[in-house]
N, C-alpha and C. Protein backbone atom coordinates (compact mmCIF):
# COMPACT_ATOMS: atom_id res chain seq x y z
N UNK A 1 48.92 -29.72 27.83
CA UNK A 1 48.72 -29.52 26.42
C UNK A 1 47.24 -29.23 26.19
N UNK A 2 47.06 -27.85 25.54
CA UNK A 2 45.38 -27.90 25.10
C UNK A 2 45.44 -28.76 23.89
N UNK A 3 43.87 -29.26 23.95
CA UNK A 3 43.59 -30.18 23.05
C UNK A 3 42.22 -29.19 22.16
N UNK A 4 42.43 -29.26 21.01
CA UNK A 4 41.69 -28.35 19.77
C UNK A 4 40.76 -28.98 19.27
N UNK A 5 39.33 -29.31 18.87
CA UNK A 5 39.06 -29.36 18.00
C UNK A 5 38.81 -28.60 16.75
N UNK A 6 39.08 -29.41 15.46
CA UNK A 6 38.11 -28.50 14.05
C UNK A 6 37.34 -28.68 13.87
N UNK A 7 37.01 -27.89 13.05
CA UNK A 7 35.73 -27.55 12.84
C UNK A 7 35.60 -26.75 11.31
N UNK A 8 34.38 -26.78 10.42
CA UNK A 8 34.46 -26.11 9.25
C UNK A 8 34.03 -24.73 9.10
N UNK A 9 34.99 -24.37 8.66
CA UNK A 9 35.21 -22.92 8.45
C UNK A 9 34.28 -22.20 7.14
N UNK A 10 33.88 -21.46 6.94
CA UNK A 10 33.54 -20.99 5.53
C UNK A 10 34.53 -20.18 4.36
N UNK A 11 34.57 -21.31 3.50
CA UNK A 11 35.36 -20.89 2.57
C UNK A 11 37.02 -21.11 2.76
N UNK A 12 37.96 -21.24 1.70
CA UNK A 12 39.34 -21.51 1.72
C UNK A 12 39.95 -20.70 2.86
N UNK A 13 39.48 -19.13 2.39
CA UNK A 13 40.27 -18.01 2.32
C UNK A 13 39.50 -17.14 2.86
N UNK A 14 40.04 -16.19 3.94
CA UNK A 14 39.34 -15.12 4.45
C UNK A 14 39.66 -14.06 3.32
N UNK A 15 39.06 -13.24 4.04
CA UNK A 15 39.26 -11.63 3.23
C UNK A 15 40.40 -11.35 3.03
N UNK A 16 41.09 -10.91 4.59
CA UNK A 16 42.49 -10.86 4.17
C UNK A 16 44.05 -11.81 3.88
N UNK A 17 42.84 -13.14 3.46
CA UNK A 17 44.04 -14.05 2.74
C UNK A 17 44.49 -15.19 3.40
N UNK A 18 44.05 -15.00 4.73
CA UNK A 18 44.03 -16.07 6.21
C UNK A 18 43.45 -17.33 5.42
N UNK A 19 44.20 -18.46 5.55
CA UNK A 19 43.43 -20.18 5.64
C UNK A 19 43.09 -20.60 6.42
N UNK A 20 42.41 -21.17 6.32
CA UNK A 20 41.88 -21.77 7.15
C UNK A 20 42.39 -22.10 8.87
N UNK A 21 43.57 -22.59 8.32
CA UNK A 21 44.23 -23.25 9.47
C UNK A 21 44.69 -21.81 10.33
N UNK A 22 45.32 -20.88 9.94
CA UNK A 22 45.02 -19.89 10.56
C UNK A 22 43.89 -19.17 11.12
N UNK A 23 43.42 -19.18 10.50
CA UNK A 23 41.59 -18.74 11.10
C UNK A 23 41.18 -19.44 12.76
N UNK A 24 41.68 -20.51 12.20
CA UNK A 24 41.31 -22.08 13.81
C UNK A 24 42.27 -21.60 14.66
N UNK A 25 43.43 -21.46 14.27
CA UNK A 25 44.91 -21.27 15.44
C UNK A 25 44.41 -20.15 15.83
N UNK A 26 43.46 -18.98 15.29
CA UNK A 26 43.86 -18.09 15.89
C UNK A 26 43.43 -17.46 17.34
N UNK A 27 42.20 -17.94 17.96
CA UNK A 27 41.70 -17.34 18.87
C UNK A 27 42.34 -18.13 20.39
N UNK A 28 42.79 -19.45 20.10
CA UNK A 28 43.84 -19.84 20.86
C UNK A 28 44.86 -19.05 21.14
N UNK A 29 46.11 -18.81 20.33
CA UNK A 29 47.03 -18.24 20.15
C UNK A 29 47.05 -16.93 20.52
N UNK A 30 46.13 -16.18 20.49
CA UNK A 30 45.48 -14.98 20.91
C UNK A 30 45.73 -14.88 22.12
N UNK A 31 45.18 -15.60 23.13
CA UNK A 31 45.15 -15.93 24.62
C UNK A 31 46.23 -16.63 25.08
N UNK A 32 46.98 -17.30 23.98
CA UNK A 32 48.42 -17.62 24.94
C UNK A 32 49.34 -16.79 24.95
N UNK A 33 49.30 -16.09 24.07
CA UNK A 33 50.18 -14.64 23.48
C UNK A 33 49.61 -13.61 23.93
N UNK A 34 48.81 -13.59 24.72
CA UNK A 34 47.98 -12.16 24.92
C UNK A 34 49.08 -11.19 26.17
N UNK A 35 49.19 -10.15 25.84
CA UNK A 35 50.16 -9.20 26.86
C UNK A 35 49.14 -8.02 27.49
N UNK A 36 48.81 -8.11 28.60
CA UNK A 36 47.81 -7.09 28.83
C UNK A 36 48.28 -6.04 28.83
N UNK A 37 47.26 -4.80 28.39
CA UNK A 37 47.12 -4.00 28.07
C UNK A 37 47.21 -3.12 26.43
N UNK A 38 47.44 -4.59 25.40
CA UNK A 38 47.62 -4.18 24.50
C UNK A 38 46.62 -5.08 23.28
N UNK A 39 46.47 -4.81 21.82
CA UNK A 39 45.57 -5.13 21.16
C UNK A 39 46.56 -6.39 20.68
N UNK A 40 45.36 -7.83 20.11
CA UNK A 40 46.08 -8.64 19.58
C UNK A 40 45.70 -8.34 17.76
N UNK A 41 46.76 -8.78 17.03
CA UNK A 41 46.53 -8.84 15.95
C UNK A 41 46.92 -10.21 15.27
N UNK A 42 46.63 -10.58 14.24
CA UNK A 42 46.80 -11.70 13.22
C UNK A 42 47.25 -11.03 11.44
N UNK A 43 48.44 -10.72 11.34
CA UNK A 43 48.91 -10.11 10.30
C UNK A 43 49.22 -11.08 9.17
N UNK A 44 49.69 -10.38 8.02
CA UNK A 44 50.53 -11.21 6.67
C UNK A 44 52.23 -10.48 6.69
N UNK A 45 52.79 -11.27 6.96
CA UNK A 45 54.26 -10.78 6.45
C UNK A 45 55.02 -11.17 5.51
N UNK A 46 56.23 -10.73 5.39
CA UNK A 46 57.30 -11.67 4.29
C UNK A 46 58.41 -12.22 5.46
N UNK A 47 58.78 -13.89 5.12
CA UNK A 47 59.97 -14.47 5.99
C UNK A 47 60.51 -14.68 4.90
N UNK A 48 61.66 -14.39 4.50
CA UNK A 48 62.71 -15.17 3.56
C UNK A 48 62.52 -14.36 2.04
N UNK A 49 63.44 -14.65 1.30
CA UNK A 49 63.03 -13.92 0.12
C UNK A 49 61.29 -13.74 -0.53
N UNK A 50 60.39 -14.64 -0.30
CA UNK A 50 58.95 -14.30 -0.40
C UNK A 50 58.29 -15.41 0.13
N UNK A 51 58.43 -16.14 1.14
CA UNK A 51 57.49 -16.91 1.62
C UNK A 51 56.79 -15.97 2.84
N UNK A 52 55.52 -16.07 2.39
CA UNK A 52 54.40 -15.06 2.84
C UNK A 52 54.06 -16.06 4.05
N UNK A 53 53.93 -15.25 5.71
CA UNK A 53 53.97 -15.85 6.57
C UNK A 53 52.34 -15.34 7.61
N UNK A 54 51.92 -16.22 8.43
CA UNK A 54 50.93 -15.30 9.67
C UNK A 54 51.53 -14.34 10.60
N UNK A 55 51.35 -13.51 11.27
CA UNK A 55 52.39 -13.13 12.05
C UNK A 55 51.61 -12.45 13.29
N UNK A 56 51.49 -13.06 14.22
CA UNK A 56 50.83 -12.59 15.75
C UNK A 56 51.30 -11.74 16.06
N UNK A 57 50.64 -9.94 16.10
CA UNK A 57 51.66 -8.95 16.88
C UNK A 57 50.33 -8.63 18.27
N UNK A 58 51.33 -8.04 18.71
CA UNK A 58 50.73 -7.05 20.02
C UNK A 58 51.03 -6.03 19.34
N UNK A 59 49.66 -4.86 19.64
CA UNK A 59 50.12 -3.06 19.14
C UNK A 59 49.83 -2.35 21.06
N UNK A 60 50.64 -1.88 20.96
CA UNK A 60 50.82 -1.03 21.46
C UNK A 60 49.47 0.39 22.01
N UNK A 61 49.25 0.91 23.26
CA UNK A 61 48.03 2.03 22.60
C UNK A 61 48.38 3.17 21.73
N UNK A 62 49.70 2.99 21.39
CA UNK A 62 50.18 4.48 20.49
C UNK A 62 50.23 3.80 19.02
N UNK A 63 50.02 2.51 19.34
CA UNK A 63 49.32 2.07 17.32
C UNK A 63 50.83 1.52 17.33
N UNK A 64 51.90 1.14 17.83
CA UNK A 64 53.01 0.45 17.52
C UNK A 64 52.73 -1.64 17.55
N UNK A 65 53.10 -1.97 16.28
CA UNK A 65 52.48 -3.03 15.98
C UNK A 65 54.18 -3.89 16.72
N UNK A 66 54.18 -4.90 17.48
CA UNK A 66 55.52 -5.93 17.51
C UNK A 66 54.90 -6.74 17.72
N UNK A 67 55.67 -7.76 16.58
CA UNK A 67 55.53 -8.83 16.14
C UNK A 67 56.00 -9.96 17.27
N UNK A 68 55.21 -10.75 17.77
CA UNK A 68 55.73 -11.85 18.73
C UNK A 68 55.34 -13.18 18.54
N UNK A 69 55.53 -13.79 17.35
CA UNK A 69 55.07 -14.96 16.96
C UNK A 69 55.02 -15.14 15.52
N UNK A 70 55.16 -16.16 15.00
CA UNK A 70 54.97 -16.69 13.27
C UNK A 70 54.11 -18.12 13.17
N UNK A 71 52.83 -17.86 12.39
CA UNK A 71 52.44 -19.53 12.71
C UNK A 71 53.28 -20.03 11.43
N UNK A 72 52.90 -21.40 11.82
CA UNK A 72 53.87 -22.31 11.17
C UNK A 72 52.69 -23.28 10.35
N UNK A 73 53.15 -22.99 8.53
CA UNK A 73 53.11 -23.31 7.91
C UNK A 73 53.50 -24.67 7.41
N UNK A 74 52.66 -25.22 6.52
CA UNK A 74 53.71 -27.13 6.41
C UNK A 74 54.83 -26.44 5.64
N UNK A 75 55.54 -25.24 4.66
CA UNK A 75 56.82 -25.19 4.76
C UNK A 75 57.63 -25.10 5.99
N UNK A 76 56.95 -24.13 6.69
CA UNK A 76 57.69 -24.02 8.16
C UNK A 76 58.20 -25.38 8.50
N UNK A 77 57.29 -26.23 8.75
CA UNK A 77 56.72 -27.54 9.48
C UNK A 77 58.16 -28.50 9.21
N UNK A 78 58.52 -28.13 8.18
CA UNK A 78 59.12 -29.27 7.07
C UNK A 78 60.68 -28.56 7.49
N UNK A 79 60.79 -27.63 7.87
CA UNK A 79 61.91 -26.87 8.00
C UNK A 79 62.71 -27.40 9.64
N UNK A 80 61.27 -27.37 10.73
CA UNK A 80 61.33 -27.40 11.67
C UNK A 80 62.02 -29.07 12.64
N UNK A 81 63.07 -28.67 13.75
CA UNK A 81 63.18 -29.75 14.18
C UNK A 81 63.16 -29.53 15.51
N UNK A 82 62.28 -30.83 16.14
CA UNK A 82 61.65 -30.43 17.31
C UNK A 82 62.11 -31.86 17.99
N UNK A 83 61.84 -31.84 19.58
CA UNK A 83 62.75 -32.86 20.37
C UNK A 83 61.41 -33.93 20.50
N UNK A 84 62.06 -34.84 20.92
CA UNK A 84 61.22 -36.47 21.06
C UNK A 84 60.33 -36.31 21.76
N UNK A 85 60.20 -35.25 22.90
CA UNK A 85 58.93 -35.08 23.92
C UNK A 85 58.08 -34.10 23.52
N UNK A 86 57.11 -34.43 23.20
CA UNK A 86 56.32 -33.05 22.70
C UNK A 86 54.80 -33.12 23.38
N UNK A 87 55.14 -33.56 25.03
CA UNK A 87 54.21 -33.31 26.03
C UNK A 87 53.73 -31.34 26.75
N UNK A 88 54.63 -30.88 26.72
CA UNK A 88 54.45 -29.31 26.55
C UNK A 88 53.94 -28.77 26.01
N UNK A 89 53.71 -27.91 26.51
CA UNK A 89 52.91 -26.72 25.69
C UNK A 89 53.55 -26.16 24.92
N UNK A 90 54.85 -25.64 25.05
CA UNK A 90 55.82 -24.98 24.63
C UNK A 90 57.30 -25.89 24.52
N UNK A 91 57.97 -25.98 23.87
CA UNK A 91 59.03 -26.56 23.23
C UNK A 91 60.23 -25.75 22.69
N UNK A 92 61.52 -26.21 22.64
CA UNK A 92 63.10 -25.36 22.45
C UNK A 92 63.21 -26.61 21.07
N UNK A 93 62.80 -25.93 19.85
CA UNK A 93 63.26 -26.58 18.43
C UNK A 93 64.17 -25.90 17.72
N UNK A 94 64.55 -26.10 16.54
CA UNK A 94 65.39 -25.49 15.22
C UNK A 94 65.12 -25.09 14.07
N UNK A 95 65.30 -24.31 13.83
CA UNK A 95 65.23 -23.86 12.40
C UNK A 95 66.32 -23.24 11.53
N UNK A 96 66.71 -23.34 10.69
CA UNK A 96 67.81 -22.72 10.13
C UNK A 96 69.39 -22.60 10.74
N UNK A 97 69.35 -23.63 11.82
CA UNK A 97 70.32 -23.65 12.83
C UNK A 97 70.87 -22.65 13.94
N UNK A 98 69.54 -22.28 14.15
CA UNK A 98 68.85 -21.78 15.19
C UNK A 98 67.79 -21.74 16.33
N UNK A 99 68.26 -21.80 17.53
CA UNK A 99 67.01 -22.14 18.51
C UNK A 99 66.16 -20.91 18.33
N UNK A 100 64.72 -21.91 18.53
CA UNK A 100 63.54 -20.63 18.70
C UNK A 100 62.38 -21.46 19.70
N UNK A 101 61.68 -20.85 19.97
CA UNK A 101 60.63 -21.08 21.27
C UNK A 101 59.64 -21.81 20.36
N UNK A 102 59.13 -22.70 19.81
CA UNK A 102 58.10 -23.08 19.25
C UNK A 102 56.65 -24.00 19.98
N UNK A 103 55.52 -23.40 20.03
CA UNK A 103 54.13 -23.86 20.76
C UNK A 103 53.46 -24.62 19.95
N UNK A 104 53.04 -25.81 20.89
CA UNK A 104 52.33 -26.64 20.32
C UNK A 104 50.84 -26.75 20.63
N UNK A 105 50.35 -27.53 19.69
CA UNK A 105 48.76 -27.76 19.72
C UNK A 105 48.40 -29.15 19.58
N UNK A 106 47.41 -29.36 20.28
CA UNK A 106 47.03 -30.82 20.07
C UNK A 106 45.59 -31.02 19.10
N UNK A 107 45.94 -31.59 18.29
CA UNK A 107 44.01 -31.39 16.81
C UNK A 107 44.25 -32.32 16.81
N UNK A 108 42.78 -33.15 17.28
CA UNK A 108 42.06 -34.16 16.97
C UNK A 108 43.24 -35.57 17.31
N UNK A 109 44.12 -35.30 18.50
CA UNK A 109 45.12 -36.56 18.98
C UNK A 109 46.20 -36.25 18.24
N UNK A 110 46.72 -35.13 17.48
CA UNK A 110 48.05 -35.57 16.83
C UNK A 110 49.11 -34.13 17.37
N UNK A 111 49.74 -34.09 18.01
CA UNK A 111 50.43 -32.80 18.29
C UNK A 111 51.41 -31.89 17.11
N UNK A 112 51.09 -30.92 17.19
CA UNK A 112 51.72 -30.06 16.13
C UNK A 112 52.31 -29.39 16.32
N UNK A 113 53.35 -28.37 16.00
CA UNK A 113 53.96 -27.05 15.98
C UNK A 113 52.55 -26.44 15.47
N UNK A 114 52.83 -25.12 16.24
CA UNK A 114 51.50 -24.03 15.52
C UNK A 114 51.88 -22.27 15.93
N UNK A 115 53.02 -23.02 16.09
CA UNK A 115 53.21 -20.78 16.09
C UNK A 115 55.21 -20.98 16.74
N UNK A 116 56.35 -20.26 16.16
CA UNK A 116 57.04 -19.97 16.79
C UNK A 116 57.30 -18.28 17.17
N UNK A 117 57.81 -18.52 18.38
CA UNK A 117 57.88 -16.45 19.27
C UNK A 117 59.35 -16.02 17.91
N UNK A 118 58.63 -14.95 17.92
CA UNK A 118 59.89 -14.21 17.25
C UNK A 118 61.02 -13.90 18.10
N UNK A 119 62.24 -14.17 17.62
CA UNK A 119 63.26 -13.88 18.23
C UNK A 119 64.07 -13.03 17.01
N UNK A 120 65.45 -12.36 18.03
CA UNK A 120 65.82 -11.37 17.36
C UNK A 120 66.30 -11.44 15.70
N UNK A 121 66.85 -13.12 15.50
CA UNK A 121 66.61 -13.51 13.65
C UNK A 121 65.44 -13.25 13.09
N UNK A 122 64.44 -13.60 13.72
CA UNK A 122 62.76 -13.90 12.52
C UNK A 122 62.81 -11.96 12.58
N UNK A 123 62.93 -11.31 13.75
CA UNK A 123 62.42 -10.48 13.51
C UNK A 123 63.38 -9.41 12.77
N UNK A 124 64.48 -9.34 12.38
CA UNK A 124 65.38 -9.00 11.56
C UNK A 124 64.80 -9.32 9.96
N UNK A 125 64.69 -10.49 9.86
CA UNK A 125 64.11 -11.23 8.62
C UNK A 125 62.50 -10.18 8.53
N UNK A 126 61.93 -10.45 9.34
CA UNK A 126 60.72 -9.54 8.81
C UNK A 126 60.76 -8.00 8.96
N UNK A 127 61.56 -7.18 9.52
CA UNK A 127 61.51 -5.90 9.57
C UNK A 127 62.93 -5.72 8.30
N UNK A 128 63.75 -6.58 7.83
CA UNK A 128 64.55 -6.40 6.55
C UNK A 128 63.35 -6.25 5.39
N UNK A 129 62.78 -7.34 5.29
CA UNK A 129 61.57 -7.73 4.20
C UNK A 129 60.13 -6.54 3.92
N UNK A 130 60.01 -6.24 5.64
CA UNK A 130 58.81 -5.19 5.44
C UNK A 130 59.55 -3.98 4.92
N UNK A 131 60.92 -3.50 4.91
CA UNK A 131 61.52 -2.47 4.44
C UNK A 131 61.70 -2.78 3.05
N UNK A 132 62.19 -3.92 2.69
CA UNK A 132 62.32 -3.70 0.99
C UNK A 132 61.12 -3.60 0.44
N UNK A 133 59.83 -3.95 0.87
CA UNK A 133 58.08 -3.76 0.16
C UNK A 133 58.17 -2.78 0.42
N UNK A 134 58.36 -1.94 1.38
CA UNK A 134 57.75 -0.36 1.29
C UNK A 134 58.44 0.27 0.08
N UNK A 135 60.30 -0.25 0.56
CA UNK A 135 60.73 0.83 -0.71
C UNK A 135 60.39 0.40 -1.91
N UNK A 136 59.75 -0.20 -2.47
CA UNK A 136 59.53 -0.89 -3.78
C UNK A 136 58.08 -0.01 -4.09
N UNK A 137 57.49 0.22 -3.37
CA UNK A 137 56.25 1.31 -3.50
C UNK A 137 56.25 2.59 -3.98
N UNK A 138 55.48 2.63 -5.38
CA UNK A 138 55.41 3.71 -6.11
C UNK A 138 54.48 4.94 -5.56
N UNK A 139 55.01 5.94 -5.72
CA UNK A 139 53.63 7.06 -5.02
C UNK A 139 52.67 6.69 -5.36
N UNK A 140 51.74 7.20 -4.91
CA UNK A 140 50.09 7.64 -5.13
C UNK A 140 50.02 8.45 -5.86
């Protein structure tokens, strides 16, 4: 299990809307998720009718963005059910009555969920969601 410290960040909110707690998860997560040969990113998506989510992709060198990860939010958090051992790095929890791969972090002695891998539901859910925002978009 890596063990994290925090540390203070400047300000709530990044530019593009990132908290904090994302900001900290992210350069970790980066490197456990990292797929060589491709760029990491730290996105905003939609999961669910509008709960606005982080979303770790790998792009591609032809600029193709896939999504392989969601950090986990205290809604997430609250959603999430995870098994009695949470000595791993990585963990088989539930959500919505569904297994998904969920990674943990250790801050300051207390272990957390902090990112689950997209599987073929989340990513249905977010490529349904990124299609209804586009079509909802008025020309220029």
């Amino acid at each position: 299990m890596r063990k994290r410290k925090t540390h203070d960040m400047c300000g709530p909110n990044s530019a593009l809307g990132l908290s904090d707690a994302e900001r900290e998860a992210w350069p970790e997560l980066r490197e456990r998720l990292r797929q060589p040969g491709r760029l990491m990113a730290l996105m905003r998506g939609i999961l669910g009718a509008d709960a606005e989510v982080g979303v770790i992709a790998s792009i591609t060198p032809a600029g193709i963005a896939q999504p392989i990860a969601i950090l986990v939010t205290p809604e997430i958090a609250d959603e999430l059910a995870l098994p009695e051992d949470l000595t791993a790095d990585e963990v088989v929890g539930s959500i919505g009555g569904g297994d998904v791969a969920v990674l943990l972090d250790s801050v300051d002695g207390a272990t957390r969920p902090i990112a689950i891998r997209v599987n073929p539901w989340i990513f249905h859910n977010l490529t349904m969601f990124a299609r209804k925002v586009w079509s909802q978009r008025r020309p220029l």
